[in-house]
PDB file of N, CA and C in Angstrom:
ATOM      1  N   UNK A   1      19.377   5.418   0.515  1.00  0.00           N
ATOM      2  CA  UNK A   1      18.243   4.663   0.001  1.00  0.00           C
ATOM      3  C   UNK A   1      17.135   4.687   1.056  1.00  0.00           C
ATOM      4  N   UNK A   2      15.971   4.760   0.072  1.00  0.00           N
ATOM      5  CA  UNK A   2      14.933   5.173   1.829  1.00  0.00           C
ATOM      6  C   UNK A   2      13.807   4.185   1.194  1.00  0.00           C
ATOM      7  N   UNK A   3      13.430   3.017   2.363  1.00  0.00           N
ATOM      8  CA  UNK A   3      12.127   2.067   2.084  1.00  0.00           C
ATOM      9  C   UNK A   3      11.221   2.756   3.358  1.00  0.00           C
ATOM     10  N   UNK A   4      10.100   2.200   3.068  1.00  0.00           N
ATOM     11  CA  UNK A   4       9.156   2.303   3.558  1.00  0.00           C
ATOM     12  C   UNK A   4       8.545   1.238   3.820  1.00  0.00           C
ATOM     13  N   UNK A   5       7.756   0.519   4.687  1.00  0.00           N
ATOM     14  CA  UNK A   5       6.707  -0.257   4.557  1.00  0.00           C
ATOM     15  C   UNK A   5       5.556  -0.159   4.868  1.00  0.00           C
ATOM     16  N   UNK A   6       4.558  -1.111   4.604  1.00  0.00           N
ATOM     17  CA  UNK A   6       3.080  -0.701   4.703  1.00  0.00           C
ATOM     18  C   UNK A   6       1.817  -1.745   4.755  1.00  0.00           C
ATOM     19  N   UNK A   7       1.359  -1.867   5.647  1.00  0.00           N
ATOM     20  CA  UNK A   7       0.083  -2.898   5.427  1.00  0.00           C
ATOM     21  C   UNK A   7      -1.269  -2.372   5.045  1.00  0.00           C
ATOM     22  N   UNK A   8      -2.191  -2.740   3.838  1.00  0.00           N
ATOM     23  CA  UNK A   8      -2.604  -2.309   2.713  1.00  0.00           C
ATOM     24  C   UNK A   8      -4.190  -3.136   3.846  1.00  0.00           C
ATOM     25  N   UNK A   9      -5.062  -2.296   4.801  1.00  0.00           N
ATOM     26  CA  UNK A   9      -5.835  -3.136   5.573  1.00  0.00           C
ATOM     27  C   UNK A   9      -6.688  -4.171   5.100  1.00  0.00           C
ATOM     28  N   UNK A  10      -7.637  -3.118   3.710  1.00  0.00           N
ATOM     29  CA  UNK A  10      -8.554  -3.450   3.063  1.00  0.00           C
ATOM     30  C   UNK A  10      -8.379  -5.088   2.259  1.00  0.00           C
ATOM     31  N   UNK A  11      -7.402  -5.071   2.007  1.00  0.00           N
ATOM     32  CA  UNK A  11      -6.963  -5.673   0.703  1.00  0.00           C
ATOM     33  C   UNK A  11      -6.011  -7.226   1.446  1.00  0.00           C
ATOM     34  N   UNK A  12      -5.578  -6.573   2.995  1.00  0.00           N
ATOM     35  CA  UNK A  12      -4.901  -7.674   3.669  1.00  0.00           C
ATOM     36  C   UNK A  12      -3.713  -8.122   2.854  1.00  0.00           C
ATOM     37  N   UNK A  13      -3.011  -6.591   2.091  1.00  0.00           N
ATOM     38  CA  UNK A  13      -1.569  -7.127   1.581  1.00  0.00           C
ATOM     39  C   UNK A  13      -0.161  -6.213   2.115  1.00  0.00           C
ATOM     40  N   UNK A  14       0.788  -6.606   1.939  1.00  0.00           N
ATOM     41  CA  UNK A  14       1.830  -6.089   2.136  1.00  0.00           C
ATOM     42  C   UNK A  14       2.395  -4.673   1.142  1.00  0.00           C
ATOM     43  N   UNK A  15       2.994  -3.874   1.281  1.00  0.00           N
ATOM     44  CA  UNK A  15       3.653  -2.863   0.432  1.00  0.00           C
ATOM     45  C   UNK A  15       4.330  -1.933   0.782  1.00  0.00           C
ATOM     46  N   UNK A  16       5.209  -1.524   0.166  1.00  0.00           N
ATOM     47  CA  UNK A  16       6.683  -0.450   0.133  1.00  0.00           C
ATOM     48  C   UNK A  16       6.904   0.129  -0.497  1.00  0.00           C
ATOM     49  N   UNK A  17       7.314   1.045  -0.272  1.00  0.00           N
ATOM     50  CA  UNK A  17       7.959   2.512  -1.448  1.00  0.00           C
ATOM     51  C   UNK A  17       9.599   2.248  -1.003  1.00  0.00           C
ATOM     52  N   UNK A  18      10.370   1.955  -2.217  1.00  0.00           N
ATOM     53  CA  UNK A  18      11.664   1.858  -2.276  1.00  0.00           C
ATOM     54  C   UNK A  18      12.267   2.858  -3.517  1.00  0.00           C
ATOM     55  N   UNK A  19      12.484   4.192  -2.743  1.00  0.00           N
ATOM     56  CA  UNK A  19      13.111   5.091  -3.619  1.00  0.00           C
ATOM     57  C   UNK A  19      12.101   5.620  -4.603  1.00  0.00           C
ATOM     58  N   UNK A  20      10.966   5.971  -4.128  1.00  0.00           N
ATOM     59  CA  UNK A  20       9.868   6.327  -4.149  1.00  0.00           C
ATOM     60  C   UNK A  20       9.014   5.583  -6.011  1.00  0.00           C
ATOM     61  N   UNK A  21       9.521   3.993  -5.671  1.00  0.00           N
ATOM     62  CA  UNK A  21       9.269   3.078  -6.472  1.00  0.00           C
ATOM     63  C   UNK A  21       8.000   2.435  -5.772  1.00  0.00           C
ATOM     64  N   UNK A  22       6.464   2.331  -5.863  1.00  0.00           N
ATOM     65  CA  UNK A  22       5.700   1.336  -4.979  1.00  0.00           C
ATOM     66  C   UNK A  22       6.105   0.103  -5.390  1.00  0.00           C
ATOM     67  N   UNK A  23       5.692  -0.963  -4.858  1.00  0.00           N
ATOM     68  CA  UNK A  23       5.572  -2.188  -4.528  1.00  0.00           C
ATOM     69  C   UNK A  23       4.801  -2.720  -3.343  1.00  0.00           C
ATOM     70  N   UNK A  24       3.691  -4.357  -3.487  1.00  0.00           N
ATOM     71  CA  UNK A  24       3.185  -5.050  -3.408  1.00  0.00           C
ATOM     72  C   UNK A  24       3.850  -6.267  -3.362  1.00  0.00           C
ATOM     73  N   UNK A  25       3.615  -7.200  -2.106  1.00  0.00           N
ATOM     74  CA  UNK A  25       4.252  -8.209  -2.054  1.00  0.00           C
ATOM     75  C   UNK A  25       3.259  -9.591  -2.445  1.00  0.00           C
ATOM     76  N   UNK A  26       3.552 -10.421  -3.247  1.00  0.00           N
ATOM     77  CA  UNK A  26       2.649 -11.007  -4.076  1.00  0.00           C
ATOM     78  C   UNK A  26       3.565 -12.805  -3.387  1.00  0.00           C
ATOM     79  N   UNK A  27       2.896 -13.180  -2.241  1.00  0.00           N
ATOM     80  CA  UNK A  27       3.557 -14.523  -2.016  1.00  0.00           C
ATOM     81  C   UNK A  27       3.849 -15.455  -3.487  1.00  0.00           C
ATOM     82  N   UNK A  28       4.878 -16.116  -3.326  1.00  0.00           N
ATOM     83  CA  UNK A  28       5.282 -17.101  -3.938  1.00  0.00           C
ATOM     84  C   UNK A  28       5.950 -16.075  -5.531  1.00  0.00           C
ATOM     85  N   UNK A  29       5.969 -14.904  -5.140  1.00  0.00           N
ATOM     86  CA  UNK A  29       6.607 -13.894  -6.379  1.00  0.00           C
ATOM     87  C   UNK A  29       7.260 -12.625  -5.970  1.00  0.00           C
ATOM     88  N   UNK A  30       7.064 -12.642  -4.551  1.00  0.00           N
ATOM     89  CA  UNK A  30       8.084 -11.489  -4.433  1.00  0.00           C
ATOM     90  C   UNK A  30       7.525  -9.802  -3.858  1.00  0.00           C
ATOM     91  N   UNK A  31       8.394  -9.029  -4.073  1.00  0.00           N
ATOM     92  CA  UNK A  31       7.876  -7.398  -4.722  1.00  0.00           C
ATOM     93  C   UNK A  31       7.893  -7.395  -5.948  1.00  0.00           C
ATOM     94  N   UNK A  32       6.570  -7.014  -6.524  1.00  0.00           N
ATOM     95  CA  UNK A  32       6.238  -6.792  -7.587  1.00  0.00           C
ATOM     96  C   UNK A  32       5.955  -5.076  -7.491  1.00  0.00           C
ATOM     97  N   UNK A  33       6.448  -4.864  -8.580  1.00  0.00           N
ATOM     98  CA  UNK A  33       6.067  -3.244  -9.202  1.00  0.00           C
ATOM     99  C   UNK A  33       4.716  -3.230  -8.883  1.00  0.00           C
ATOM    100  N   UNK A  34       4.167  -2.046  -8.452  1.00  0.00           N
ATOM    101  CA  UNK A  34       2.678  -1.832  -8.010  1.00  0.00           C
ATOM    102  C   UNK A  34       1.994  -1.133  -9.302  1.00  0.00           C
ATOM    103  N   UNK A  35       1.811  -1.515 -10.459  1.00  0.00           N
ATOM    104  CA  UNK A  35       1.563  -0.751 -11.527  1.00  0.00           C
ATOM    105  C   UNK A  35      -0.025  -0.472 -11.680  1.00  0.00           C
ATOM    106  N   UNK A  36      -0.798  -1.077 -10.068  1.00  0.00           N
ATOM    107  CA  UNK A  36      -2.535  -0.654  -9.891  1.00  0.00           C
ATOM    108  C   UNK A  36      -2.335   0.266  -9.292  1.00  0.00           C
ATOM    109  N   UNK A  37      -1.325   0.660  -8.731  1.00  0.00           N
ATOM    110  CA  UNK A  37      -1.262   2.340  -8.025  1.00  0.00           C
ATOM    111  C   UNK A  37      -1.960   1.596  -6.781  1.00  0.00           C
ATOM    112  N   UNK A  38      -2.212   0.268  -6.286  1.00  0.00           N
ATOM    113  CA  UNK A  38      -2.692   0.479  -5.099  1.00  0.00           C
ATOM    114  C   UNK A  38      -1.843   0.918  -3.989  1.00  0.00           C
ATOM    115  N   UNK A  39      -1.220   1.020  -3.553  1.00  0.00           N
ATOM    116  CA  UNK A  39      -0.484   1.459  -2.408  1.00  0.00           C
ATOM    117  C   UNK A  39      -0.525   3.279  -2.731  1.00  0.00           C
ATOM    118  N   UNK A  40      -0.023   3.771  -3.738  1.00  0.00           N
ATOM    119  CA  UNK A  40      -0.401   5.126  -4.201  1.00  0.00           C
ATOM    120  C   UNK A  40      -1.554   6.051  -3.778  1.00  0.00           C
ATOM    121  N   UNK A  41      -2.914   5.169  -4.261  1.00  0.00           N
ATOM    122  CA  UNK A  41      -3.903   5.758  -4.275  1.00  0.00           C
ATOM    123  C   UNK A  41      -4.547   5.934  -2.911  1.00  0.00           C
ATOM    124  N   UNK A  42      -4.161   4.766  -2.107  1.00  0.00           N
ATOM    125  CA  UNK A  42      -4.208   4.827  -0.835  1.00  0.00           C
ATOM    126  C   UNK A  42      -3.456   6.155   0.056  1.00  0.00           C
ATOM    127  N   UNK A  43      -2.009   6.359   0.104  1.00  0.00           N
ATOM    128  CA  UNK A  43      -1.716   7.173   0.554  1.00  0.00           C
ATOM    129  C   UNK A  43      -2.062   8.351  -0.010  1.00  0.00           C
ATOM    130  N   UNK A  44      -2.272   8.651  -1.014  1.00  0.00           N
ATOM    131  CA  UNK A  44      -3.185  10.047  -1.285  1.00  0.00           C
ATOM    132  C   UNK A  44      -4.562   9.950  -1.499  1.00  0.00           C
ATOM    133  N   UNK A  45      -4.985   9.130  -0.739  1.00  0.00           N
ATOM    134  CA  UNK A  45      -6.539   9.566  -0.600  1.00  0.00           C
ATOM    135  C   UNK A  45      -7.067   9.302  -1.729  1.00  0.00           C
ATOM    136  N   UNK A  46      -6.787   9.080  -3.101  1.00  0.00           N
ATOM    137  CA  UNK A  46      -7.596   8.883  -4.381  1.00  0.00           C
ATOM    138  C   UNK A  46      -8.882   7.800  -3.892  1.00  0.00           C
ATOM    139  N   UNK A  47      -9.814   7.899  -4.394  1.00  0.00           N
ATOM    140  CA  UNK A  47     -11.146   7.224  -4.165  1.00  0.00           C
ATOM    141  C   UNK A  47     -11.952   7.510  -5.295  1.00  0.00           C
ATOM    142  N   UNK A  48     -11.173   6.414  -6.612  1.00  0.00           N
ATOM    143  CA  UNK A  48     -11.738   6.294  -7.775  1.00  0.00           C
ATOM    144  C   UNK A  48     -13.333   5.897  -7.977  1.00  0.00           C
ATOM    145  N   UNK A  49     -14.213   5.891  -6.803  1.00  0.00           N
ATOM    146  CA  UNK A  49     -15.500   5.900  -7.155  1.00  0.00           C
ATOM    147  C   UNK A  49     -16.489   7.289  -6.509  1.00  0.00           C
ATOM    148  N   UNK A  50     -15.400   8.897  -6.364  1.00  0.00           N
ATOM    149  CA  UNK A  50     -16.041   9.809  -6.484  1.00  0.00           C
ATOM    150  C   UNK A  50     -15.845  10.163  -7.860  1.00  0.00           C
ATOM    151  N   UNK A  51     -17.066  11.119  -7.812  1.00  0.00           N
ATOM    152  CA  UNK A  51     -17.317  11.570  -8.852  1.00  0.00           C
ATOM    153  C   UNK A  51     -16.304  12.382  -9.117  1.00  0.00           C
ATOM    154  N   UNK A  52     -15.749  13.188 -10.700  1.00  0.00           N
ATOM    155  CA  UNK A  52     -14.285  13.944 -10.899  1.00  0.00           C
ATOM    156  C   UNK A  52     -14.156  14.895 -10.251  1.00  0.00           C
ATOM    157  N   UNK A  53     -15.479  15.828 -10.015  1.00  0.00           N
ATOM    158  CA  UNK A  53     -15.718  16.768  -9.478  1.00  0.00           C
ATOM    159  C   UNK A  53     -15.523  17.164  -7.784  1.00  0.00           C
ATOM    160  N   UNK A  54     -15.506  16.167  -7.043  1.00  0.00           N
ATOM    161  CA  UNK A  54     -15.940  15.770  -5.911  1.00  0.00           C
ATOM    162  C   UNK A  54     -14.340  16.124  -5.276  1.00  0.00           C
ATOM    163  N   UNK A  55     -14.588  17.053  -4.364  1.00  0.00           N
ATOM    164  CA  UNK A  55     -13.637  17.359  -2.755  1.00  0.00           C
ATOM    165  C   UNK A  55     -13.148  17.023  -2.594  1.00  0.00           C
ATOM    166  N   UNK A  56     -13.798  15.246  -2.746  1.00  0.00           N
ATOM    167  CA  UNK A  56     -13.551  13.722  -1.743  1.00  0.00           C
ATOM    168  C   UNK A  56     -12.667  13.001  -2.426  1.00  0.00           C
ATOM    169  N   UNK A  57     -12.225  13.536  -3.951  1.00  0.00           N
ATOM    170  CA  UNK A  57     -11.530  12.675  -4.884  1.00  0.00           C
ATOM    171  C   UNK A  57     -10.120  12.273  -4.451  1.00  0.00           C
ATOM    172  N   UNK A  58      -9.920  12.807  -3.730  1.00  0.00           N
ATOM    173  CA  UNK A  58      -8.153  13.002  -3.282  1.00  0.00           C
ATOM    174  C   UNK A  58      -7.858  13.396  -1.863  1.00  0.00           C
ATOM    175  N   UNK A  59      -6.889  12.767  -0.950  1.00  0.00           N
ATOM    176  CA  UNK A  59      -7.346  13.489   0.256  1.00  0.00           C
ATOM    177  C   UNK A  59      -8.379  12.613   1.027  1.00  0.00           C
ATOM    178  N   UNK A  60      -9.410  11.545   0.657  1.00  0.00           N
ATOM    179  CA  UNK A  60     -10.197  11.361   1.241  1.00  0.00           C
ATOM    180  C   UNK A  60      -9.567  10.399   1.890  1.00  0.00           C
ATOM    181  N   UNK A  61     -10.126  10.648   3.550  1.00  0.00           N
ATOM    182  CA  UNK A  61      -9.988  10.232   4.800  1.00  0.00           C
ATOM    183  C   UNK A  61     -10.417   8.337   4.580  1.00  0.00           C
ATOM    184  N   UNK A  62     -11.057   7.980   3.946  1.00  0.00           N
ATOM    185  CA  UNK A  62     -12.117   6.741   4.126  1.00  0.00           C
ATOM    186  C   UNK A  62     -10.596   6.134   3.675  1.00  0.00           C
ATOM    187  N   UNK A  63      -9.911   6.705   2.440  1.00  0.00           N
ATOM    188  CA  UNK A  63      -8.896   5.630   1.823  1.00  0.00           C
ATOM    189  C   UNK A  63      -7.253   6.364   2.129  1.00  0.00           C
ATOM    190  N   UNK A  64      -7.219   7.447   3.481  1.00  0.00           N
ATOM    191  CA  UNK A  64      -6.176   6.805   3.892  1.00  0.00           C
ATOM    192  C   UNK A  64      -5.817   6.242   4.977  1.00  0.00           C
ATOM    193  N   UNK A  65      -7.093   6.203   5.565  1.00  0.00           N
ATOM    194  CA  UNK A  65      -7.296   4.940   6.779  1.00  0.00           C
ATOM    195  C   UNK A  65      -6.943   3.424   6.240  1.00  0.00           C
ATOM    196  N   UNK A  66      -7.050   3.379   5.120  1.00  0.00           N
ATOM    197  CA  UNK A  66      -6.728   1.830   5.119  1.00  0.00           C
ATOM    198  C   UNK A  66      -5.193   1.012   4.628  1.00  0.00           C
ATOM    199  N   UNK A  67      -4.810   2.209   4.936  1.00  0.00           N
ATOM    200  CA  UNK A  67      -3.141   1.928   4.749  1.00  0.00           C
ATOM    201  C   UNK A  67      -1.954   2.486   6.340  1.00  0.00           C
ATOM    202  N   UNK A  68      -1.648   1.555   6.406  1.00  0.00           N
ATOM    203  CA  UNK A  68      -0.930   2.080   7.959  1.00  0.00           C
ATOM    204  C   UNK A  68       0.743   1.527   7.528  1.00  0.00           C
ATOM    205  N   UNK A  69       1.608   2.498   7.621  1.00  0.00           N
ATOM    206  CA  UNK A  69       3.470   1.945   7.973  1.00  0.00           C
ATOM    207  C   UNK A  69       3.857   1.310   9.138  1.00  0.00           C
ATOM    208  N   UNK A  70       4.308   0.571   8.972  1.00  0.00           N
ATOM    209  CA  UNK A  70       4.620  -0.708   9.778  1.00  0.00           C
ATOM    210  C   UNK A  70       6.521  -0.546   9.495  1.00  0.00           C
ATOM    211  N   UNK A  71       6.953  -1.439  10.454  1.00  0.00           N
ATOM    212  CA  UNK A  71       8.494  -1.227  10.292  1.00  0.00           C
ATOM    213  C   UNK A  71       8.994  -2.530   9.266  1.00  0.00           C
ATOM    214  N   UNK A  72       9.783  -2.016   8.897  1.00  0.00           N
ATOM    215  CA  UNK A  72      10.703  -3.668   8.078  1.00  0.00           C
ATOM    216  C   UNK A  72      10.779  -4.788   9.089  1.00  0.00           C
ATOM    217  N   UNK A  73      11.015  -4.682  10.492  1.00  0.00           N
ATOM    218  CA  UNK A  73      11.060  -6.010  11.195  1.00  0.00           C
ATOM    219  C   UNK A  73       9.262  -6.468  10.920  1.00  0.00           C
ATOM    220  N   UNK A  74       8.504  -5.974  11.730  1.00  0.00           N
ATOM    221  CA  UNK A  74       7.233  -5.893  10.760  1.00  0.00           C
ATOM    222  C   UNK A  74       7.218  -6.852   9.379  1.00  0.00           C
ATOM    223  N   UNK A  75       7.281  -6.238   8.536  1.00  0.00           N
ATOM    224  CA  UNK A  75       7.482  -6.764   7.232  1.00  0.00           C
ATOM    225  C   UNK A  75       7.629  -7.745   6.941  1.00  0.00           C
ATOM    226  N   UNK A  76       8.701  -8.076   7.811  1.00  0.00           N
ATOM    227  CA  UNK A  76       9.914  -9.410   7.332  1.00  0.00           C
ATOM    228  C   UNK A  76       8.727 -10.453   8.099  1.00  0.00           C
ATOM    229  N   UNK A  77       8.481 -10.197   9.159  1.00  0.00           N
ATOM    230  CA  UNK A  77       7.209 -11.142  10.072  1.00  0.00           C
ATOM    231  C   UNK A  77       6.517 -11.502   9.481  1.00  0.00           C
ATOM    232  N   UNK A  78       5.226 -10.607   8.939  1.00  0.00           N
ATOM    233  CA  UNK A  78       4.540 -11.185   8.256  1.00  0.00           C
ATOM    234  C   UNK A  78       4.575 -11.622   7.065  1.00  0.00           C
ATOM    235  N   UNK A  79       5.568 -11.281   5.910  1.00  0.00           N
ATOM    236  CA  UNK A  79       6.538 -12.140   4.931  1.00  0.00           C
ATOM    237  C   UNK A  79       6.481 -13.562   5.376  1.00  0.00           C
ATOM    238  N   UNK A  80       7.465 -13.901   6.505  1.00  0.00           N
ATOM    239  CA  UNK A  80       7.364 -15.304   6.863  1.00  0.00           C
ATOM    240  C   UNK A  80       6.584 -16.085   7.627  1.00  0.00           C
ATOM    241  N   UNK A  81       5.334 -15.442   8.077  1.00  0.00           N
ATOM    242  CA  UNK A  81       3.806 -16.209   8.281  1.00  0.00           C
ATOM    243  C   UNK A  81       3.008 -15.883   7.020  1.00  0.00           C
ATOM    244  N   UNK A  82       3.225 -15.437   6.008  1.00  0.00           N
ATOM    245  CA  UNK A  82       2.740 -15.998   4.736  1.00  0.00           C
ATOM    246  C   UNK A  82       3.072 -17.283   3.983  1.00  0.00           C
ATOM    247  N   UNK A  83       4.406 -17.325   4.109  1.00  0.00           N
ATOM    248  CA  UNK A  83       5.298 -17.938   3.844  1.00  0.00           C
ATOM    249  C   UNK A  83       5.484 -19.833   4.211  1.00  0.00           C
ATOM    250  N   UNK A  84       4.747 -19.356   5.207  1.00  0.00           N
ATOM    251  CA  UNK A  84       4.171 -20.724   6.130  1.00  0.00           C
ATOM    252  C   UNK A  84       3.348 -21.792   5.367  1.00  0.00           C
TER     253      UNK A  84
END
């Protein structure tokens, strides 16, 4: 079984790929299924406000700067200073 974790900068949220399932950690609810593709779109660069045509659509640098992997001890930390 392979997790991942991830802090989402822009957005100041938590997220994981568990068995290449995303998820978003939504205080007071858990991991929730990521069904906005945010954690997704982030690691591949998607940047739904180029145009279709555009280079920049995928791949782009601006949106995968704003996602960084962090470790599960990580995780669990800031889990429980949310939590607070």
């Amino acid at each position: 079984m392979s997790v991942a974790y991830f802090r989402i900068k822009d957005l100041n949220l938590l997220a994981k790929e568990d068995n290449y399932v995303p998820y978003v950690y939504k205080p007071g609810e858990g991991w929730i299924v990521d069904n906005q593709n945010i954690l997704m779109d982030r690691l591949m660069g998607y940047d739904e406000f180029e145009p279709d045509d555009s280079p920049y659509k995928i791949g782009n640098m601006s949106m995968l700067s704003l996602v960084e992997e962090i470790s599960e001890q990580e995780a669990e930390k800031s889990i429980h200073a949310i939590s607070q």
